[in-house]
Protein backbone atom coordinates (compact mmCIF):
# COMPACT_ATOMS: atom_id res chain seq x y z
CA UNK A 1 105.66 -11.26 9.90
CA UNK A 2 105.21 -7.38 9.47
CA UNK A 3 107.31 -4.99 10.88
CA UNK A 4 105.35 -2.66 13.47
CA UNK A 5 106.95 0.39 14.60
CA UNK A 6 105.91 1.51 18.15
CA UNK A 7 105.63 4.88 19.28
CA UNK A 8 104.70 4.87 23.26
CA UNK A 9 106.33 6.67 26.19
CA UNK A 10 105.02 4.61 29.11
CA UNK A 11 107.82 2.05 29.85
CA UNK A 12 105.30 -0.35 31.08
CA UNK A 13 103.11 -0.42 28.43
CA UNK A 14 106.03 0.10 25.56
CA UNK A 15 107.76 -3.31 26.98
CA UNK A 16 104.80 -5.02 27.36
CA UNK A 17 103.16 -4.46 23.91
CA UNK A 18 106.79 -4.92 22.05
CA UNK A 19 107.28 -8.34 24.32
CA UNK A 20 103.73 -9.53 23.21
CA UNK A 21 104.75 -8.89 19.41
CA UNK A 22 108.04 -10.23 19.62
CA UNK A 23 106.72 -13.74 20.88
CA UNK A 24 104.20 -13.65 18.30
CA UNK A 25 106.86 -13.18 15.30
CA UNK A 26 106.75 -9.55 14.70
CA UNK A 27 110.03 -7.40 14.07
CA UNK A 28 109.12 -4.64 16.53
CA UNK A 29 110.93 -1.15 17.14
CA UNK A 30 109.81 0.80 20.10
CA UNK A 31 110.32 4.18 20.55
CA UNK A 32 109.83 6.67 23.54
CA UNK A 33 108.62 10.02 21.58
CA UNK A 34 107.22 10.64 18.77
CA UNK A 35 110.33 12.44 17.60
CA UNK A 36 112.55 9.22 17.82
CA UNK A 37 109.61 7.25 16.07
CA UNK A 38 110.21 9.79 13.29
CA UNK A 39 113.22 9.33 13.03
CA UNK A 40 113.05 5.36 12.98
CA UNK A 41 111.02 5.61 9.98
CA UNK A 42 113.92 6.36 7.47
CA UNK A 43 116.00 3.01 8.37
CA UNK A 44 113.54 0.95 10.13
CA UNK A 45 111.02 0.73 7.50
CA UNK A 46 108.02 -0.75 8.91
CA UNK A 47 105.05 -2.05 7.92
CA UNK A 48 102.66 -0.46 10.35
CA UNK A 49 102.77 1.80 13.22
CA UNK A 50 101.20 1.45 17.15
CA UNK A 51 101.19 5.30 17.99
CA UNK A 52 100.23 6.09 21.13
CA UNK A 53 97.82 9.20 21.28
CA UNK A 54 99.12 11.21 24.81
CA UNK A 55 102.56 11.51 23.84
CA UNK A 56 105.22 14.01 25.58
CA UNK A 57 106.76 16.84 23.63
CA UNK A 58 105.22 16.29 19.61
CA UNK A 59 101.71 14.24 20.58
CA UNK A 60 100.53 11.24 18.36
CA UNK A 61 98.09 13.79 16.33
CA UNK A 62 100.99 15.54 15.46
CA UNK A 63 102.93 12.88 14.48
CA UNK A 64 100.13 11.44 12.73
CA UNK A 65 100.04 14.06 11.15
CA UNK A 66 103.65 14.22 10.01
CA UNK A 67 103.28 11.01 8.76
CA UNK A 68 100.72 10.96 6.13
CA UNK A 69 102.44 14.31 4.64
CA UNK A 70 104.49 11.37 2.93
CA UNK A 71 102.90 8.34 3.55
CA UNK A 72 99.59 6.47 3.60
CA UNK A 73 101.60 3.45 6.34
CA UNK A 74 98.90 2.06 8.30
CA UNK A 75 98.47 3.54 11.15
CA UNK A 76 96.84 2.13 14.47
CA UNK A 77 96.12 5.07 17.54
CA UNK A 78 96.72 3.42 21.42
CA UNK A 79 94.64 5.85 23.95
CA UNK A 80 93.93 5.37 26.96
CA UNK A 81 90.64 7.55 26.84
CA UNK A 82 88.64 5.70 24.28
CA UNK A 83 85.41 7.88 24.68
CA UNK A 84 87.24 11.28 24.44
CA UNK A 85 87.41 14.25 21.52
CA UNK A 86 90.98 13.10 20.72
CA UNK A 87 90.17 10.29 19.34
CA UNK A 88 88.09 11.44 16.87
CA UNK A 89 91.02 14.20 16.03
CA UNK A 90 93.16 11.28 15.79
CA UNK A 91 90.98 9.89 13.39
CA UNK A 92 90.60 13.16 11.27
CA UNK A 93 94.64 13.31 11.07
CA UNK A 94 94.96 9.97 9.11
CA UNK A 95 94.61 6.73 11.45
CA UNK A 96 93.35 3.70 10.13
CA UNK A 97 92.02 2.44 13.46
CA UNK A 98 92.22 2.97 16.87
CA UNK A 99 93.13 0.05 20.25
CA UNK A 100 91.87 1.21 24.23
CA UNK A 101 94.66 0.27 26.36
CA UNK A 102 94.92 -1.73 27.98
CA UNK A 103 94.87 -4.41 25.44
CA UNK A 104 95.76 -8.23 25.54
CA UNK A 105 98.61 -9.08 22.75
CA UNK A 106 96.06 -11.22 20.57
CA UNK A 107 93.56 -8.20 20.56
CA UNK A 108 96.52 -5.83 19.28
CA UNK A 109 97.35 -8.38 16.91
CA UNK A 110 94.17 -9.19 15.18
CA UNK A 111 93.53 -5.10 14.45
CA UNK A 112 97.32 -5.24 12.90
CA UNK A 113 96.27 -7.87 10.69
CA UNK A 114 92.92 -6.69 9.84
CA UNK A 115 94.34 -3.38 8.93
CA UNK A 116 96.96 -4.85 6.60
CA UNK A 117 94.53 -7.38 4.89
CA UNK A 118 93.27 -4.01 3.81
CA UNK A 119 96.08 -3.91 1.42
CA UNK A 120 95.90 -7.23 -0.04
CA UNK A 121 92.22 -7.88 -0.48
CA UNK A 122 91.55 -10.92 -3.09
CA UNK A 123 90.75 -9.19 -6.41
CA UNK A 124 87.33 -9.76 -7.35
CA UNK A 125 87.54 -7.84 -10.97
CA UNK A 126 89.77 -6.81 -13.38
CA UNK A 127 90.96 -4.22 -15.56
CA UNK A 128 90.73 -0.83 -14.28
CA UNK A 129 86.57 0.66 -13.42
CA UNK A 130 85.57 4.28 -14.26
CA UNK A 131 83.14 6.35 -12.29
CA UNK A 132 82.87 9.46 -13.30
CA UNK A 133 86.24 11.02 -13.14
CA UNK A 134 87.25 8.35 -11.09
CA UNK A 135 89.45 5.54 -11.98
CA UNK A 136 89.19 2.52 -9.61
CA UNK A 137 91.55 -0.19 -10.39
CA UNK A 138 91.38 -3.12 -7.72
CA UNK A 139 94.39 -5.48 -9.03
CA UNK A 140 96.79 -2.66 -8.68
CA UNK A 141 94.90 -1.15 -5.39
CA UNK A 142 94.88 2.36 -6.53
CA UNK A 143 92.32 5.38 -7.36
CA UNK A 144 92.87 8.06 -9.59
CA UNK A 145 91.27 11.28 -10.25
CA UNK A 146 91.24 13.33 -13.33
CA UNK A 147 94.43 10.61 -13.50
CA UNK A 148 95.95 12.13 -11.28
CA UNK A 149 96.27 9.17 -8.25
CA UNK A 150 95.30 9.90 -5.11
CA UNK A 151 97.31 8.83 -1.16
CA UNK A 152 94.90 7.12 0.54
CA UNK A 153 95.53 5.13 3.09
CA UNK A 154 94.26 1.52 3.75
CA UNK A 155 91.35 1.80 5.71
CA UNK A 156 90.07 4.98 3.15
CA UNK A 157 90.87 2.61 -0.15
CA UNK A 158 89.12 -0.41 1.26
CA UNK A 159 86.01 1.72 2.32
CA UNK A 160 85.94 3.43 -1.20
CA UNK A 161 86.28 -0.17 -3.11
CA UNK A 162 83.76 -1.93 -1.29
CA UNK A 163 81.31 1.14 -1.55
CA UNK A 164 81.85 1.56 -5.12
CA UNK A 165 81.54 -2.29 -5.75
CA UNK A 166 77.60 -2.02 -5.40
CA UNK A 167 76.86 1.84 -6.74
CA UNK A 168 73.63 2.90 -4.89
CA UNK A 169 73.40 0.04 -2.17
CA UNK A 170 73.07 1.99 0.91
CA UNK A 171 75.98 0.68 3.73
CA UNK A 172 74.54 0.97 7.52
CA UNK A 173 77.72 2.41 9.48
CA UNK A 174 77.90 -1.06 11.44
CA UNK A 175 77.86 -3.06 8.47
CA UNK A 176 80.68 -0.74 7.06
CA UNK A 177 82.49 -1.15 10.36
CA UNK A 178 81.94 -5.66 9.96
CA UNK A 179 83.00 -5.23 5.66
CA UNK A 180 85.99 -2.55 6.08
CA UNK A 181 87.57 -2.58 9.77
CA UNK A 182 86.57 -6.18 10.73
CA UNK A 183 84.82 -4.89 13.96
CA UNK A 184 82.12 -6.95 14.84
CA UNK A 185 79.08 -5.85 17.00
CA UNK A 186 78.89 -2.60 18.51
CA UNK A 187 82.34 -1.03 16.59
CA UNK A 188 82.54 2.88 17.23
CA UNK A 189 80.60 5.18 13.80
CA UNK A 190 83.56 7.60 14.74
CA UNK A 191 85.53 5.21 12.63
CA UNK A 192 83.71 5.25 9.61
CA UNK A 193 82.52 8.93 9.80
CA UNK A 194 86.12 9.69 10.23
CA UNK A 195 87.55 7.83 7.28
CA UNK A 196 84.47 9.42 5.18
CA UNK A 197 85.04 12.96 5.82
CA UNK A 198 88.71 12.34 4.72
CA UNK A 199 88.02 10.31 2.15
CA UNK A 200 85.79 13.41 0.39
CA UNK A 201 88.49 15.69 0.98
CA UNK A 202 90.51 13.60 -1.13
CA UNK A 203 88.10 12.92 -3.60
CA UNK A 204 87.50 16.57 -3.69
CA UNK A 205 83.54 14.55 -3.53
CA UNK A 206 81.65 17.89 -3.53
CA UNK A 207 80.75 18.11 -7.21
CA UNK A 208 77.23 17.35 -7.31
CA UNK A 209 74.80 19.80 -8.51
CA UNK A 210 73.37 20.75 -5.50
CA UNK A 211 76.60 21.06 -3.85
CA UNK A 212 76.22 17.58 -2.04
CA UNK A 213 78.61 14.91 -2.15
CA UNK A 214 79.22 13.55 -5.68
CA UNK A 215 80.93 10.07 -4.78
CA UNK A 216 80.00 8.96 -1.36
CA UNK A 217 76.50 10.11 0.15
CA UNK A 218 74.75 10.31 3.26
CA UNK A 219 71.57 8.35 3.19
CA UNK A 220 70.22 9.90 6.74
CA UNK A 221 68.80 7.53 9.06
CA UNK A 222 70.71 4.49 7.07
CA UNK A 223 74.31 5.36 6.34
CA UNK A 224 76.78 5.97 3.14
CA UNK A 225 76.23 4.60 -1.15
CA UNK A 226 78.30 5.63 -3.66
CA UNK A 227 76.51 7.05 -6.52
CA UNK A 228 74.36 7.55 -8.64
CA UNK A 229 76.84 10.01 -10.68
């Protein structure tokens, strides 16, 4: 079962979440502050990380933050204020997904696992694919640039393979959200206008000749394609 490491300073919520994981199989490490989650990451090692957003002292942003200096580990945001700024911020800074607490242990759960099927997606091709200057290669879930690779993490490697799987389909948001999050229904856009933003950045996706987005476009009124190049 993976590893989660949790970062959340309210006692009641910390020992609730980490008792809920525990009984389901899961090797949990909870931690106050985001500085002692830090810490934990050297020797605990986990395989994904429940960071709460309102921390004390260094906030989940921050830490967040921290994080994907030198990693892409999944990352899933708890707030408590699913409808404000921060979570988009949150977003921005590097997390995969985010969870509104409260949240029953099955509904925690099923967002860990969707997030980390992100990294072991069934390969549907082989052999590495070129676009452009970019190198796709879906056995060895990577991307490359220029080859130089590029640290993505899961959520903006699964949106970038499925995109680039069908150059020029246009992707509505919610379909995007169904596809690469596993959120059925009404999901929150925030997600995947987060994950494209960064995702550009990364790409450094603002090579076309008009100055537009190279890789992933906006199709307004509809949603995101990749290509043409």
């Amino acid at each position: 079962m993976p590893r989660v490491l949790l970062i959340e300073d309210d006692p009641s919520v910390r020992e609730g979440v980490e008792l809920g994981l525990r009984r389901r199989g899961h090797e949990v490490l909870a931690a106050g502050t985001g500085e002692a989650g830090l810490a934990s990451l050297k020797s605990f090692h986990p395989d994904l990380v429940l960071l709460d957003l309102m921390l004390p002292g260094m906030n989940g942003v921050q830490v967040c933050r921290k994080i994907r200096e030198t990693s892409q580990l999944p990352i899933i945001m708890l707030t408590a204020r699913g409808d404000d700024f921060d979570v988009v911020i949150g977003l921005e800074a590097g997390a995969d997904d985010y969870i509104v607490k409260p949240a029953r242990t099955e509904v925690i759960e099923a967002r860990i696992r969707a997030v980390l099927r992100r990294l072991a997606d069934p390969v549907t091709r082989s052999g590495p694919e070129f676009h452009g200057e970019l190198a796709l290669d879906r056995a060895g879930l990577t991307a490359a640039r220029n080859g130089e690779r590029l640290a993505l993490a899961p959520s903006e490697l699964k949106l970038l393979l499925h995109l680039a799987a069908s150059p020029e389909q246009v992707f509505s948001r919610q379909q995007l959200l169904e596809s690469v999050w596993e959120h059925s229904y009404h999901g929150d856009a925030r997600l995947v206008d987060a994950c494209v933003r960064r995702l550009r950045q990364k790409l450094g996706d603002t090579a076309g000749p008009d100055g537009a987005p190279r890789y992933i476009q906006t199709v307004r009124g509809f949603g995101y394609r990749f290509g043409p190049l």
